[in-house]
C-alpha atoms as a PDB file:
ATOM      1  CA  UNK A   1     -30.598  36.854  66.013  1.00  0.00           C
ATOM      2  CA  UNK A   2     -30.897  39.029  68.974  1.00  0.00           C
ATOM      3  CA  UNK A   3     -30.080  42.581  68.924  1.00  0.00           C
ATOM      4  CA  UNK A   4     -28.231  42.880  65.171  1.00  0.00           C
ATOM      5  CA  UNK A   5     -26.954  46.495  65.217  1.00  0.00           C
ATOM      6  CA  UNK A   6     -25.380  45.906  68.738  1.00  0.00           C
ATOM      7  CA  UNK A   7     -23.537  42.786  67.506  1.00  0.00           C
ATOM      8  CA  UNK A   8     -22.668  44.940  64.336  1.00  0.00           C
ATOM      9  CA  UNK A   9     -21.277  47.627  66.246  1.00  0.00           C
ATOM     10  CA  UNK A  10     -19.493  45.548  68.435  1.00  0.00           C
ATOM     11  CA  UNK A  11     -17.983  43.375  65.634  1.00  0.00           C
ATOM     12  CA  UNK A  12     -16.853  47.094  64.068  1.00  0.00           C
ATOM     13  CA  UNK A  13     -15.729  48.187  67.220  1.00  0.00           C
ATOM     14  CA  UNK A  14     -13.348  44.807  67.772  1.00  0.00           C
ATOM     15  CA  UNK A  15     -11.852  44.747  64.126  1.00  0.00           C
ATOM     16  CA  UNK A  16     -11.870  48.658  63.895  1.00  0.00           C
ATOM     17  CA  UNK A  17     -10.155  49.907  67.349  1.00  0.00           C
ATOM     18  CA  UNK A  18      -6.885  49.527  68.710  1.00  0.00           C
ATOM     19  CA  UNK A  19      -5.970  46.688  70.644  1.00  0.00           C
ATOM     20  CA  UNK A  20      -6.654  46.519  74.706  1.00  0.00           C
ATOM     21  CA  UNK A  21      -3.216  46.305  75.434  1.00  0.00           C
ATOM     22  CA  UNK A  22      -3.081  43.255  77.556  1.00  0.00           C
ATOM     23  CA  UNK A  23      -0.431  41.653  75.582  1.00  0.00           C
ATOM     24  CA  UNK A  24       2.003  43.901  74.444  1.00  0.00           C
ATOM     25  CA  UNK A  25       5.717  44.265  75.327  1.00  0.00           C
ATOM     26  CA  UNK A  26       6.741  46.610  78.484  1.00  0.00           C
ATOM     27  CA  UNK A  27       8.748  49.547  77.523  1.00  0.00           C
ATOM     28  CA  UNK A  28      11.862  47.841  79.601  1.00  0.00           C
ATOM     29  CA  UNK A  29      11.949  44.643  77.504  1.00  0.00           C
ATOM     30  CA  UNK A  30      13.010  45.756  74.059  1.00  0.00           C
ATOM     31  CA  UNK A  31      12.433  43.918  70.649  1.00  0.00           C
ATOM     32  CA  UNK A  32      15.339  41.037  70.233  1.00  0.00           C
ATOM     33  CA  UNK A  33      17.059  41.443  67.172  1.00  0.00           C
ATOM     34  CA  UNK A  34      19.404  39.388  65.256  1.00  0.00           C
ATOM     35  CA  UNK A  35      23.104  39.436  65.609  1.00  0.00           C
ATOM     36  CA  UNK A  36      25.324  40.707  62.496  1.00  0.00           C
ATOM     37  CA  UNK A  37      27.472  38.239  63.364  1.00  0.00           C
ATOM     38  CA  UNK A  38      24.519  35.340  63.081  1.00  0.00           C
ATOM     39  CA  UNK A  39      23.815  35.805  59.744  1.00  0.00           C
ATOM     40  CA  UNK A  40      26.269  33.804  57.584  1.00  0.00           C
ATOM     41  CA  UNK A  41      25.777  34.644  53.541  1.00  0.00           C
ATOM     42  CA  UNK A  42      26.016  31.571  51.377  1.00  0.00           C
ATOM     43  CA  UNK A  43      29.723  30.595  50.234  1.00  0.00           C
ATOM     44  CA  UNK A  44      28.372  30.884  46.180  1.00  0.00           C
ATOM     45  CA  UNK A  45      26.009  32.805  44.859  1.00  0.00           C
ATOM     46  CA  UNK A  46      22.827  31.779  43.773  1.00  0.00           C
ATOM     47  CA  UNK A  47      21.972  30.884  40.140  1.00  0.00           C
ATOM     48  CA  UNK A  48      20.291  33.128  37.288  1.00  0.00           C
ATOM     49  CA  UNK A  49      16.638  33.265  38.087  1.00  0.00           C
ATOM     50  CA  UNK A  50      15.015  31.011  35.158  1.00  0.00           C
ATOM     51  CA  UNK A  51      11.768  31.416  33.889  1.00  0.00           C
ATOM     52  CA  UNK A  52       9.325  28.157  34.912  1.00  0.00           C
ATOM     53  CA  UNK A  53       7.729  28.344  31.527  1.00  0.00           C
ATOM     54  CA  UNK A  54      10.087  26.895  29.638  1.00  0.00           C
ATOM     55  CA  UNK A  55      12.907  27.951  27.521  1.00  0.00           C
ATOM     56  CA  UNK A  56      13.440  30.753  25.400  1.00  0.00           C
ATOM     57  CA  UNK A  57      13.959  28.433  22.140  1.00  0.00           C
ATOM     58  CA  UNK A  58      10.824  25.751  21.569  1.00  0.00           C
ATOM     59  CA  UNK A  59      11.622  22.206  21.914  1.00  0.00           C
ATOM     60  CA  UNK A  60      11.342  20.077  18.777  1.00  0.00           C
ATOM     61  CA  UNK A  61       8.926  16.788  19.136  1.00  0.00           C
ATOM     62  CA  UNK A  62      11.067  14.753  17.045  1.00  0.00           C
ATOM     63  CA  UNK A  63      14.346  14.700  19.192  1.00  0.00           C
ATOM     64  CA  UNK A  64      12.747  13.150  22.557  1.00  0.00           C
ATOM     65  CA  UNK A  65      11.749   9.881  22.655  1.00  0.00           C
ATOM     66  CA  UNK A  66       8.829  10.826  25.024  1.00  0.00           C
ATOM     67  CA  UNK A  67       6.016   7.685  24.959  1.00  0.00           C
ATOM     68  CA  UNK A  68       3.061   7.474  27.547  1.00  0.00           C
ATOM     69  CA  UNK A  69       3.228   3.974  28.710  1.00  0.00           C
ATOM     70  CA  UNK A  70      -0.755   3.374  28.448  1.00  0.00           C
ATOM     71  CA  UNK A  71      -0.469   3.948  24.517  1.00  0.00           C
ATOM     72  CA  UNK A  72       2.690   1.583  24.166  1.00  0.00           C
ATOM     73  CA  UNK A  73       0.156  -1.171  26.434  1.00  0.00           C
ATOM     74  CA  UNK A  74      -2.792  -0.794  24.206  1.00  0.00           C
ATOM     75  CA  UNK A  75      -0.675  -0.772  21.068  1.00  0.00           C
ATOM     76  CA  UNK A  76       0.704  -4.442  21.781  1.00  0.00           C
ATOM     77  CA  UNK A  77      -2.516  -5.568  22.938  1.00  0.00           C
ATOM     78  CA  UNK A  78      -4.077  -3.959  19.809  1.00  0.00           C
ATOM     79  CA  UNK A  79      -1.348  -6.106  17.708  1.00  0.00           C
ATOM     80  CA  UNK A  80      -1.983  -9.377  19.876  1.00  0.00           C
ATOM     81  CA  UNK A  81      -5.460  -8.938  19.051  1.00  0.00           C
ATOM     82  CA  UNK A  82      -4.855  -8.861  15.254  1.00  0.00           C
ATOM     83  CA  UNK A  83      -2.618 -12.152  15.936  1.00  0.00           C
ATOM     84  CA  UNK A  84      -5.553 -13.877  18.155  1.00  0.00           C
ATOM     85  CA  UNK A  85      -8.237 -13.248  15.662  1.00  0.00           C
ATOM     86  CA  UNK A  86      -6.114 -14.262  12.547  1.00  0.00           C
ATOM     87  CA  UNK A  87      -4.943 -17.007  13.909  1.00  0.00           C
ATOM     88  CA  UNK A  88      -8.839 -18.104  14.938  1.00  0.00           C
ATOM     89  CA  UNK A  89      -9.975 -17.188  10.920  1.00  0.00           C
ATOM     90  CA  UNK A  90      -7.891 -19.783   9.623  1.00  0.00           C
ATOM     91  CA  UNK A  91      -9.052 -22.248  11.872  1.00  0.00           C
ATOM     92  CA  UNK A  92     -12.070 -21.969  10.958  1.00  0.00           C
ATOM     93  CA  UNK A  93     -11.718 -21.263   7.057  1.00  0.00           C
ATOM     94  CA  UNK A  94      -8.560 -24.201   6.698  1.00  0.00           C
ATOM     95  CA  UNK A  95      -9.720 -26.094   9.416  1.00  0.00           C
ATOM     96  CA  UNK A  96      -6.285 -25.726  11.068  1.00  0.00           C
ATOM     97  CA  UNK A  97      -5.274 -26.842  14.329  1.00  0.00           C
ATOM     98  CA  UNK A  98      -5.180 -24.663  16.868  1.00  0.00           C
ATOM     99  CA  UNK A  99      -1.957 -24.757  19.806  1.00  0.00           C
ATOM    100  CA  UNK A 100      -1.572 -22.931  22.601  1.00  0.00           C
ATOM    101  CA  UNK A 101       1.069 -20.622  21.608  1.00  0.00           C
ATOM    102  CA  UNK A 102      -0.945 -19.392  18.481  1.00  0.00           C
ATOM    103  CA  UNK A 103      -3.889 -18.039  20.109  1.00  0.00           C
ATOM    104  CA  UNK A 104      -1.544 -16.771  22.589  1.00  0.00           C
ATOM    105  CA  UNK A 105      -3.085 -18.246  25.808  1.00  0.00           C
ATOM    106  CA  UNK A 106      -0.770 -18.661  28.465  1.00  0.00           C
ATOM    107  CA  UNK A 107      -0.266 -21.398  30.442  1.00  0.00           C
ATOM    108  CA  UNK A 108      -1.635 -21.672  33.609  1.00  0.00           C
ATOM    109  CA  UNK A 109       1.479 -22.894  36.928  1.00  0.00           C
ATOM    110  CA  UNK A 110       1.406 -26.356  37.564  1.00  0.00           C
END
């Protein structure tokens, strides 16, 4: 880096100082401000201001029926499981026949 305090100076000097002045308004070309009569207010007023962490009473688990899909999914394929795997133990214990719909392989599209 070439010449450090210069570029430090400089850099101070630039965020530091007032502006050059190349940009700003002439005196004869004033600000433009809004109307009054451009600004329409809404027809109602807005309502209360609610708080976005939740309500001032806690909600009870029991009275929503809230279930993540996943666990409903592995539940039945938990319980088709069982029903495979049953169904194969007295196969081989009985020596029962085995069909299609018992081991619950599907068909495959003709």
């Amino acid at each position: 880096m070439y010449d450090p305090i210069r570029r430090t100076l400089e850099w101070l000097r630039l965020l530091l100082a007032p502006g050059t002045g190349k940009r700003r308004r002439s005196p004869g070309h004033p600000c433009p401000r809004p109307h009054p009569a451009g600004v329409r207010r809404p027809a109602a007023p807005l309502p209360p201001h609610r708080s976005p962490y939740g309500l001032a009473t806690p909600l009870d688990g029991a009275d929503s029926a809230l279930v993540r899909p996943y666990l409903a999914a592995l539940e039945q394929e938990a319980a088709l499981q069982q029903h495979r795997s049953l169904a194969l133990v007295l196969a081989a214990d009985f020596g029962i026949d085995l069909d299609r719909h018992l081991i619950g392989a599907r068909e495959a599209a003709a």
